[in-house]
PDB file of N, CA and C in Angstrom:
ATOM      1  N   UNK A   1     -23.370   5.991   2.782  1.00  0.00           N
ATOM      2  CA  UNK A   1     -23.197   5.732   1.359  1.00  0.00           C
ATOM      3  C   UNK A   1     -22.632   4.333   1.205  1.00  0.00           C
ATOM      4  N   UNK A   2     -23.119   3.634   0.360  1.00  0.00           N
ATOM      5  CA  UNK A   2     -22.694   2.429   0.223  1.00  0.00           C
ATOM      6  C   UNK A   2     -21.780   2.188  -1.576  1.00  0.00           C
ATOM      7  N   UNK A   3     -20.961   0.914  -1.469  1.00  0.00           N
ATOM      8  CA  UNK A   3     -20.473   0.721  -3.062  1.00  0.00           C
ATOM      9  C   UNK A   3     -21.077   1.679  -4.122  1.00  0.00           C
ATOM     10  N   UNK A   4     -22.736   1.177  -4.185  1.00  0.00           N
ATOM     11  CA  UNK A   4     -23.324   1.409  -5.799  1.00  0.00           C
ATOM     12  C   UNK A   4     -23.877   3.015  -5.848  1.00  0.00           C
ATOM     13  N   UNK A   5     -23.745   3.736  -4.724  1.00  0.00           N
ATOM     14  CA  UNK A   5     -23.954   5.264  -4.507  1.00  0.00           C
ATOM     15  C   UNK A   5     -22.643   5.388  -4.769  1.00  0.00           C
ATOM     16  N   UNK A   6     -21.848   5.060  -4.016  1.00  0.00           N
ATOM     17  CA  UNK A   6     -20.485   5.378  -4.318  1.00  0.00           C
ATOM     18  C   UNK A   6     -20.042   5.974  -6.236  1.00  0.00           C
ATOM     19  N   UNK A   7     -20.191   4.408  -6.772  1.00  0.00           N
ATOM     20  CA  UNK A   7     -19.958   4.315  -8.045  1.00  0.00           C
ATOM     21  C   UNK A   7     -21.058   5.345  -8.678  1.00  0.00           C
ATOM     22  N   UNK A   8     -22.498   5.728  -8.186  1.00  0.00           N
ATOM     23  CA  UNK A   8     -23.258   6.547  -8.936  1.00  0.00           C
ATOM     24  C   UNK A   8     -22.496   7.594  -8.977  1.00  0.00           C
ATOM     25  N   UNK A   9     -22.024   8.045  -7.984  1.00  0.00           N
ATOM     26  CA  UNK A   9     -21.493   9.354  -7.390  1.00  0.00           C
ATOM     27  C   UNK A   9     -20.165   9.760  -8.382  1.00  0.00           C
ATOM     28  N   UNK A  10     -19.339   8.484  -8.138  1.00  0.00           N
ATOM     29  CA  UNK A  10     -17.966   8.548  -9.202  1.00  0.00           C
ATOM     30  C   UNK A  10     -18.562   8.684 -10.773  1.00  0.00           C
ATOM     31  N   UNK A  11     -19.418   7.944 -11.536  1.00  0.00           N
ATOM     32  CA  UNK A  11     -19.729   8.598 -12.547  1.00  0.00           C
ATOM     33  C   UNK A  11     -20.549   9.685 -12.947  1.00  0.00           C
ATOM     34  N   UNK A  12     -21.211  10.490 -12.310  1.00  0.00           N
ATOM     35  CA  UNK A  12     -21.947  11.293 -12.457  1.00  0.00           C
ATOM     36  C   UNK A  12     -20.773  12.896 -12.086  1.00  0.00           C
ATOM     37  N   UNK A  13     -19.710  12.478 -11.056  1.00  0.00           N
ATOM     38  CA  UNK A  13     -18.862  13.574 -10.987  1.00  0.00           C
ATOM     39  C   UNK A  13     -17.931  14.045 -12.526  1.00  0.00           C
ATOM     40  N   UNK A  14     -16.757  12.426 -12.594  1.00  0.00           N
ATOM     41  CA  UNK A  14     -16.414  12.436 -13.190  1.00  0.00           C
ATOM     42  C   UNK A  14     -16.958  12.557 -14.843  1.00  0.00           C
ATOM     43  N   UNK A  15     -18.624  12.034 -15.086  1.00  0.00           N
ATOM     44  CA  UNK A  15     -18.970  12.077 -16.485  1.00  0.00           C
ATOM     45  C   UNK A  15     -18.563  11.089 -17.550  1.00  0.00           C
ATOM     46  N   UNK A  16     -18.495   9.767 -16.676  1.00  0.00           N
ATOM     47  CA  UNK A  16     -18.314   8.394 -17.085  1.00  0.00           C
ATOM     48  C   UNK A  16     -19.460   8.015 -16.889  1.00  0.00           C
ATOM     49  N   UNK A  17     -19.855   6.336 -17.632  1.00  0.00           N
ATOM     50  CA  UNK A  17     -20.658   5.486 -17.194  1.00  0.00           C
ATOM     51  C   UNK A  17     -20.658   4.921 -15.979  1.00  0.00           C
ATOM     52  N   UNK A  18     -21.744   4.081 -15.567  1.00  0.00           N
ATOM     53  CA  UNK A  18     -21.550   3.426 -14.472  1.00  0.00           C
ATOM     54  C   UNK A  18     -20.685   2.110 -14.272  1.00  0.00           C
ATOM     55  N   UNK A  19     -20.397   2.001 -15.347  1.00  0.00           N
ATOM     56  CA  UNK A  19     -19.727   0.281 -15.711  1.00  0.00           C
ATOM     57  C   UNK A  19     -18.157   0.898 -15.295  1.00  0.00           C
ATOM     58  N   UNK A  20     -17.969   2.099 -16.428  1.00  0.00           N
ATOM     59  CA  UNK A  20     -16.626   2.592 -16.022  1.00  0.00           C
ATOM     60  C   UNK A  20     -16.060   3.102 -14.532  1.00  0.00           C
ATOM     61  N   UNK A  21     -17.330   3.763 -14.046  1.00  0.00           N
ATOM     62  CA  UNK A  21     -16.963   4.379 -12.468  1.00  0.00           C
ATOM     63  C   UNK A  21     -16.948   2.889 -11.478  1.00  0.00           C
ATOM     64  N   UNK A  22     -17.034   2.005 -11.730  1.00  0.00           N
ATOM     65  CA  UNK A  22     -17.031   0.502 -11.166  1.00  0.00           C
ATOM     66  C   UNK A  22     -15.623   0.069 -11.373  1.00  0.00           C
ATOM     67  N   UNK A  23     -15.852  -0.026 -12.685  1.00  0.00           N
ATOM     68  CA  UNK A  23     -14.427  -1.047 -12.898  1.00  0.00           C
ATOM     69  C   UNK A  23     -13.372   0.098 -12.190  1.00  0.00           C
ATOM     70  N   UNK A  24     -13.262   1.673 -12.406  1.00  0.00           N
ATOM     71  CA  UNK A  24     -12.533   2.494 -11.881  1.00  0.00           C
ATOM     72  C   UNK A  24     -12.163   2.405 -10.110  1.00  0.00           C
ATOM     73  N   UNK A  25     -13.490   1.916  -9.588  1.00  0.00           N
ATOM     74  CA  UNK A  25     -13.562   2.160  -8.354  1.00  0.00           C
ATOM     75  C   UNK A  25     -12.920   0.635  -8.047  1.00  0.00           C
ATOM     76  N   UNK A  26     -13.135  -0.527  -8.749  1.00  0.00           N
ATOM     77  CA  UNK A  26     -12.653  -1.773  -8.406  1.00  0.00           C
ATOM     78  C   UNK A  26     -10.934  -1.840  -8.365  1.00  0.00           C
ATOM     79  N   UNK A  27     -10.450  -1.017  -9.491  1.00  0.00           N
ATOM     80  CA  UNK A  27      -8.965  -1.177  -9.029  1.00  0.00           C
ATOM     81  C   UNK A  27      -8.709  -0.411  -8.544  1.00  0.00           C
ATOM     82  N   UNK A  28      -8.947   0.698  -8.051  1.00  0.00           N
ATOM     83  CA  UNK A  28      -8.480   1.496  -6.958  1.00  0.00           C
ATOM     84  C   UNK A  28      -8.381   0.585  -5.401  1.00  0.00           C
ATOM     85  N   UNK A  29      -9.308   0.029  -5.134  1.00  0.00           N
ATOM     86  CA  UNK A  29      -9.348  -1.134  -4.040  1.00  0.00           C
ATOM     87  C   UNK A  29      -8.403  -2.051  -4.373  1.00  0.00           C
ATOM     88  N   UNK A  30      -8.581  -2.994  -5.129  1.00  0.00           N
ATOM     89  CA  UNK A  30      -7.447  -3.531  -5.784  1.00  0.00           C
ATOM     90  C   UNK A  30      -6.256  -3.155  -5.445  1.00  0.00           C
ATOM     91  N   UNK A  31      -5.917  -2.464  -6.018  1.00  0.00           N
ATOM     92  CA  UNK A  31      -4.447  -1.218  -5.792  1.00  0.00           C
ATOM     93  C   UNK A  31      -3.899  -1.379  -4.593  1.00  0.00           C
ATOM     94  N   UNK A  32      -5.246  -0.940  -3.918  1.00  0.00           N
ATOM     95  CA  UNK A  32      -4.689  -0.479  -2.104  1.00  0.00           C
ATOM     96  C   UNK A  32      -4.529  -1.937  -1.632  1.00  0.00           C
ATOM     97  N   UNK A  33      -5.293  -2.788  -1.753  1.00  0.00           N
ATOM     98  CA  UNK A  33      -5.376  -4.129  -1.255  1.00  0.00           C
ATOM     99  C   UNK A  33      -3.765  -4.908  -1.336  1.00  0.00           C
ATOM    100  N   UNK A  34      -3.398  -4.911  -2.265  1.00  0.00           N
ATOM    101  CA  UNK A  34      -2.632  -5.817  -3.031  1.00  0.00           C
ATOM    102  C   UNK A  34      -1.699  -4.535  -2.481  1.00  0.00           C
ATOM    103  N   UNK A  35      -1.436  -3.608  -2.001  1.00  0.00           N
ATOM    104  CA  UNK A  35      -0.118  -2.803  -1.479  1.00  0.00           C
ATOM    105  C   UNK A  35      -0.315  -3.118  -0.366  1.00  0.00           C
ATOM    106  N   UNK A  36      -1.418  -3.233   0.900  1.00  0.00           N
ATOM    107  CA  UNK A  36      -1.507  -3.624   2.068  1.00  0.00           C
ATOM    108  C   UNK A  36      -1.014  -4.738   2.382  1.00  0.00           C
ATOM    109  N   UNK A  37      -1.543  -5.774   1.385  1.00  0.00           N
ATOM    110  CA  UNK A  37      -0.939  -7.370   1.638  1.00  0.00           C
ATOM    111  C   UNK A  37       0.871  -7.524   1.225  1.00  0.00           C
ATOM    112  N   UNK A  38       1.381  -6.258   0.812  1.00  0.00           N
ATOM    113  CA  UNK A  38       3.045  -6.956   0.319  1.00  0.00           C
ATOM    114  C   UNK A  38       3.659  -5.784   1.326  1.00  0.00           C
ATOM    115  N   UNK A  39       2.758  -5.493   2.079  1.00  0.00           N
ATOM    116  CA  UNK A  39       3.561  -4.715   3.704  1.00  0.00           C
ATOM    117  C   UNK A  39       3.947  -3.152   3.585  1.00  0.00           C
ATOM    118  N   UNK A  40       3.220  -2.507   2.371  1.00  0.00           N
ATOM    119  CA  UNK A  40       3.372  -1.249   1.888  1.00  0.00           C
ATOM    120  C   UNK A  40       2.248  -0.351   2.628  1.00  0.00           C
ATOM    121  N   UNK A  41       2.583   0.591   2.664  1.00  0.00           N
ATOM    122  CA  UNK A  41       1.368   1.633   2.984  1.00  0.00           C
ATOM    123  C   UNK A  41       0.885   2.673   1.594  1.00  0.00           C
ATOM    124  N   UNK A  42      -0.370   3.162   1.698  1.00  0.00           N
ATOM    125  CA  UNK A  42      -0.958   4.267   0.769  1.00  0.00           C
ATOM    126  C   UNK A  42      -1.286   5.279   1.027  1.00  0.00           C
ATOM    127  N   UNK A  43      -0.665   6.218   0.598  1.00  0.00           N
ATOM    128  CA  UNK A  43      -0.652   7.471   1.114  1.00  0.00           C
ATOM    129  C   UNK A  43      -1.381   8.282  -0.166  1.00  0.00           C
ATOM    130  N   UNK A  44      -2.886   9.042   0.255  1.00  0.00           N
ATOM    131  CA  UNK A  44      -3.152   9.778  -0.987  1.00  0.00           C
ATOM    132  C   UNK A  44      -3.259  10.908  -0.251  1.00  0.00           C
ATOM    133  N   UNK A  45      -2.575  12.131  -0.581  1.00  0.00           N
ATOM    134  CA  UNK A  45      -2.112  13.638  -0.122  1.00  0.00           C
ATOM    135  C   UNK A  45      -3.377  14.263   0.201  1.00  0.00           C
ATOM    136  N   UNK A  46      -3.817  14.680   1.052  1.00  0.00           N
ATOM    137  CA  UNK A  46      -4.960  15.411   1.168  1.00  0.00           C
ATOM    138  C   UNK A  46      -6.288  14.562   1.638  1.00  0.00           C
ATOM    139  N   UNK A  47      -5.912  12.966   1.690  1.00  0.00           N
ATOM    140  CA  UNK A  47      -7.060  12.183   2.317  1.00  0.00           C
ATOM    141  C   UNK A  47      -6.749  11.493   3.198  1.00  0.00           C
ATOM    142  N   UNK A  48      -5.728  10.726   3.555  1.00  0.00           N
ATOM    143  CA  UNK A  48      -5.146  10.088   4.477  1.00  0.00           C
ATOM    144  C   UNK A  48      -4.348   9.184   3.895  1.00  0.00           C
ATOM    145  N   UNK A  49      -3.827   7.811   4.629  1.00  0.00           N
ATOM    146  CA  UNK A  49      -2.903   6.945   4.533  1.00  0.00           C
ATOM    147  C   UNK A  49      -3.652   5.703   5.131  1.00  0.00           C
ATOM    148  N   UNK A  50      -3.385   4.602   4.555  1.00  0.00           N
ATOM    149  CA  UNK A  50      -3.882   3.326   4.666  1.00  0.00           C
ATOM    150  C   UNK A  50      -2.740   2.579   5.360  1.00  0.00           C
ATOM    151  N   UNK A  51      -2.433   1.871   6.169  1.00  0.00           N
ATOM    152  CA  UNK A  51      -1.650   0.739   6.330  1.00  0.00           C
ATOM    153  C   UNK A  51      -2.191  -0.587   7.192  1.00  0.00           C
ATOM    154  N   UNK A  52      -1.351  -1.466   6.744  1.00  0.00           N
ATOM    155  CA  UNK A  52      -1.470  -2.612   7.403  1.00  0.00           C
ATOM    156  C   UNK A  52      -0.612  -2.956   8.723  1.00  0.00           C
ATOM    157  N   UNK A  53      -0.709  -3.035   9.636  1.00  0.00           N
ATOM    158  CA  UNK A  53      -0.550  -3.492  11.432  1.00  0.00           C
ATOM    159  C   UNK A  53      -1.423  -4.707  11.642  1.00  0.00           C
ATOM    160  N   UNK A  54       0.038  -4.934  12.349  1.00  0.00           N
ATOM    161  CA  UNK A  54      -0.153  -6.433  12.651  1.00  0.00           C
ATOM    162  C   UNK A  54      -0.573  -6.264  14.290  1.00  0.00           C
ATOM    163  N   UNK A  55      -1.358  -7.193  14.489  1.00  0.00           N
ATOM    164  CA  UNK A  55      -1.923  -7.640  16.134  1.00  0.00           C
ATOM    165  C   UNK A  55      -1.951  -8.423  16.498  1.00  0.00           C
ATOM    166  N   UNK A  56      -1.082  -8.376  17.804  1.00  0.00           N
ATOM    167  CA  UNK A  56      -0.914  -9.761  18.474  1.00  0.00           C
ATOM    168  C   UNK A  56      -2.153 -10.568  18.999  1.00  0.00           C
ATOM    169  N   UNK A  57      -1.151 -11.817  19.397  1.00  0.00           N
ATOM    170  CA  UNK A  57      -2.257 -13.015  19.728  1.00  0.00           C
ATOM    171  C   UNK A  57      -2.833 -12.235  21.214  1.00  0.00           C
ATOM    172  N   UNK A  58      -3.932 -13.079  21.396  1.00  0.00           N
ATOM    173  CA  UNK A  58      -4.377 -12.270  22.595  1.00  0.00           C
ATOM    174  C   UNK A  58      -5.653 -13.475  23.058  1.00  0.00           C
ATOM    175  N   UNK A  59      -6.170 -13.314  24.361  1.00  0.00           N
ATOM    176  CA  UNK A  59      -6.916 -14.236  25.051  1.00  0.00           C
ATOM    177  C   UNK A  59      -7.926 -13.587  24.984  1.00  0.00           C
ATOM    178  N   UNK A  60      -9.519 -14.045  24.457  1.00  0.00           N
ATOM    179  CA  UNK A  60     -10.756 -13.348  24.524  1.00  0.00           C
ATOM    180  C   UNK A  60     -11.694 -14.169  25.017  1.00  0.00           C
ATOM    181  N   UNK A  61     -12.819 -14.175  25.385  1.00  0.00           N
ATOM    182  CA  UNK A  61     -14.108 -15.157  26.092  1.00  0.00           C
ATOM    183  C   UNK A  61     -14.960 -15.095  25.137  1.00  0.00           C
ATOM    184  N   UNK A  62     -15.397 -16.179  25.057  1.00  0.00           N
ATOM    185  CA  UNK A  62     -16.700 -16.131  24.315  1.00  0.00           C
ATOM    186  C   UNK A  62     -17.830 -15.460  25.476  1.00  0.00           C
ATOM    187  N   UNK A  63     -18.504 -14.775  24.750  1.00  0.00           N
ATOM    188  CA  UNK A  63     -19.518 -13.541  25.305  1.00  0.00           C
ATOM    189  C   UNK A  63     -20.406 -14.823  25.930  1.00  0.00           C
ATOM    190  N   UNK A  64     -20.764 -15.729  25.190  1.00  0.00           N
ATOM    191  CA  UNK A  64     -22.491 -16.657  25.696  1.00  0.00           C
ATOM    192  C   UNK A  64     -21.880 -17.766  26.838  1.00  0.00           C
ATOM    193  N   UNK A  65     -20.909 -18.182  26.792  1.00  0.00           N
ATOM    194  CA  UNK A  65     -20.024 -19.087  27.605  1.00  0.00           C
ATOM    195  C   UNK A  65     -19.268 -18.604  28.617  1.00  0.00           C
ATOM    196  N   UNK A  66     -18.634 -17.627  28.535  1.00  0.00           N
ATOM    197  CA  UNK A  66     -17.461 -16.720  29.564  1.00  0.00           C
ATOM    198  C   UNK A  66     -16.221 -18.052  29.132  1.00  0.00           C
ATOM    199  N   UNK A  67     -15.925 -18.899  28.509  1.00  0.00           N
ATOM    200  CA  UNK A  67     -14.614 -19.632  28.110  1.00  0.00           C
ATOM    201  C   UNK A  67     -14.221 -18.684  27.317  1.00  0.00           C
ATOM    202  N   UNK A  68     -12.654 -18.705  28.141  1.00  0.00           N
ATOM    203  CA  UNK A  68     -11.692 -18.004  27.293  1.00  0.00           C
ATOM    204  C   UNK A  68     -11.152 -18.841  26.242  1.00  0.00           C
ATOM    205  N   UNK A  69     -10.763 -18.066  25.252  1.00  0.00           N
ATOM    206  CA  UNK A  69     -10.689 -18.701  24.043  1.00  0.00           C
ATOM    207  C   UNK A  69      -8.828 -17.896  23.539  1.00  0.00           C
ATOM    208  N   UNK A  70      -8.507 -18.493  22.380  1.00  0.00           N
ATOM    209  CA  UNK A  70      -7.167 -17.942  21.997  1.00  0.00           C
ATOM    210  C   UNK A  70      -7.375 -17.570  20.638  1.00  0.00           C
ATOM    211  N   UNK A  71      -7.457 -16.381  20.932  1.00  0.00           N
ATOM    212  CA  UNK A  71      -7.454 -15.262  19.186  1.00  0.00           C
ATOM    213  C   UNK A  71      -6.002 -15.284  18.975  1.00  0.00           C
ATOM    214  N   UNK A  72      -5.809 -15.903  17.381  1.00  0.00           N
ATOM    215  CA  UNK A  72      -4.522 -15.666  16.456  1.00  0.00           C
ATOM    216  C   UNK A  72      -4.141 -14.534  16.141  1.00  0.00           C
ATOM    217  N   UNK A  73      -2.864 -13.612  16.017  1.00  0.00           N
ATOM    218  CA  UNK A  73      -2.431 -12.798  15.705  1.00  0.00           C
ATOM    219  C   UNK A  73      -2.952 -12.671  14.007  1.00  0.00           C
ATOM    220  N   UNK A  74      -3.204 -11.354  13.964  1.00  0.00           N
ATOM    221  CA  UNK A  74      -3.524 -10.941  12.334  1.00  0.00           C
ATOM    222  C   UNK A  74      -3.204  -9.585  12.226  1.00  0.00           C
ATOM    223  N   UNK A  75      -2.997  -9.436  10.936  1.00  0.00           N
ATOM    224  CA  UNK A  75      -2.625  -8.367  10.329  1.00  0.00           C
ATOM    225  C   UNK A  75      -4.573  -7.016   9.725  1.00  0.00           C
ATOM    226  N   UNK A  76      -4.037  -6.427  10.176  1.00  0.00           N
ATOM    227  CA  UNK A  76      -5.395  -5.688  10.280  1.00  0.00           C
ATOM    228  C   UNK A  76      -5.439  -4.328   9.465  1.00  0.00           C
ATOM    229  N   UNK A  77      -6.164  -3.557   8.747  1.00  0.00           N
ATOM    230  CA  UNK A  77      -5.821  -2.401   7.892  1.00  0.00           C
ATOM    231  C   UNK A  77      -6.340  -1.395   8.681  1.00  0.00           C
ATOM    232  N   UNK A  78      -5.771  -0.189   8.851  1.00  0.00           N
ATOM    233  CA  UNK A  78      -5.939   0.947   9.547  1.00  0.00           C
ATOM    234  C   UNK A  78      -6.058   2.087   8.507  1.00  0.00           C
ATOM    235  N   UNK A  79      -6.622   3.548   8.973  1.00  0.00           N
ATOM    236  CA  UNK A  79      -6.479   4.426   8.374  1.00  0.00           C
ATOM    237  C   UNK A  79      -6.606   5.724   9.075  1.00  0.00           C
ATOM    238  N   UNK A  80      -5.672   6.653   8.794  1.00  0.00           N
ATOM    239  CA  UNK A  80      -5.297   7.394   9.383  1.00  0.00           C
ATOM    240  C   UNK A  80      -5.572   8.528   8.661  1.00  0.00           C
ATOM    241  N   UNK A  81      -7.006   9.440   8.789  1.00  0.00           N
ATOM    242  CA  UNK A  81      -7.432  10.730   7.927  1.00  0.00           C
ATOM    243  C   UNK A  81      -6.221  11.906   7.794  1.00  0.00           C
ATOM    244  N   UNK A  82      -5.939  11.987   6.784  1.00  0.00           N
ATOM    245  CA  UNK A  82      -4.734  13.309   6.401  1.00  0.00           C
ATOM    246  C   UNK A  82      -5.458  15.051   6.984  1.00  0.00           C
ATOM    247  N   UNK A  83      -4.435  15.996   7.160  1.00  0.00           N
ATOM    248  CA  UNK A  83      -5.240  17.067   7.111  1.00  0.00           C
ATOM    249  C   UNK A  83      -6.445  17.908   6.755  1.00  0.00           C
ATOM    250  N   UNK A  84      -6.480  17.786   5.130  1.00  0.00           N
ATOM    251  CA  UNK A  84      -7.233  18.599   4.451  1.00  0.00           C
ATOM    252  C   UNK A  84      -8.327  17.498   4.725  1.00  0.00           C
ATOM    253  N   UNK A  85      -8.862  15.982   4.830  1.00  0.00           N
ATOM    254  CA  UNK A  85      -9.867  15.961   5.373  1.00  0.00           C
ATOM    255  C   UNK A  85     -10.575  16.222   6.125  1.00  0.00           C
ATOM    256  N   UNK A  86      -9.683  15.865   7.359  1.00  0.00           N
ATOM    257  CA  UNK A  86     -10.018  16.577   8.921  1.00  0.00           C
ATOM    258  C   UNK A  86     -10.631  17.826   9.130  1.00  0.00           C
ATOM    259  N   UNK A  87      -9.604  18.839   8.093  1.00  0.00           N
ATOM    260  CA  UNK A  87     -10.157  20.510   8.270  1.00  0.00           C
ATOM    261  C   UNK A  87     -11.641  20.299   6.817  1.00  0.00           C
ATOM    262  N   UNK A  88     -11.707  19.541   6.075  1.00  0.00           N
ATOM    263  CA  UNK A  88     -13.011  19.032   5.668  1.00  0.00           C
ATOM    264  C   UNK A  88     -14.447  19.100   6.771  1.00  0.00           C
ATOM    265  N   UNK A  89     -14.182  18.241   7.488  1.00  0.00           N
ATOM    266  CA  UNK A  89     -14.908  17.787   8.697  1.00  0.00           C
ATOM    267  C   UNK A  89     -15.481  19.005   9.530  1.00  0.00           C
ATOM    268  N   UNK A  90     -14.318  19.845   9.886  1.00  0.00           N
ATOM    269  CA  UNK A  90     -14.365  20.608  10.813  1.00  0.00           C
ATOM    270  C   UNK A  90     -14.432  21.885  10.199  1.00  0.00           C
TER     271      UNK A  90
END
């Protein structure tokens, strides 16, 4: 499923337009984004938790060359599926 299934999906559940299940679906990202970047985590009960982890610097090769190269430490977003998805799944 991609974005614009996504958003079909959000208005056709909910019984909004598509403009609305967009702009709806845009600050929800938003939301999470802008809590990831000020070092917060998101926790929605029953789907999982979002956070941001940081990763160190580290030495990698370029694949076509074999020169090792020096990857910068960055901050990276993770997510961690809550229960009731999991037992979703399974």
């Amino acid at each position: 499923m991609n974005k614009s299934e996504l958003i079909d999906h959000i208005a056709q559940q909910a019984d909004i337009s598509k403009a609305a299940a967009s702009r709806a679906l845009e600050a929800a990202i938003d939301a999470i984004t802008d809590t990831l970047k000020k070092g917060d985590s998101v926790s929605l009960v029953g789907f999982g938790t979002f956070v941001a982890t940081e990763r160190e610097a580290r030495t990698g090769r370029n694949p076509r060359t074999g020169v090792a190269i020096k990857i910068d430490k960055a901050k990276v977003p993770k997510f961690r599926p809550g229960k009731a998805l999991k037992d979703a799944l399974n």
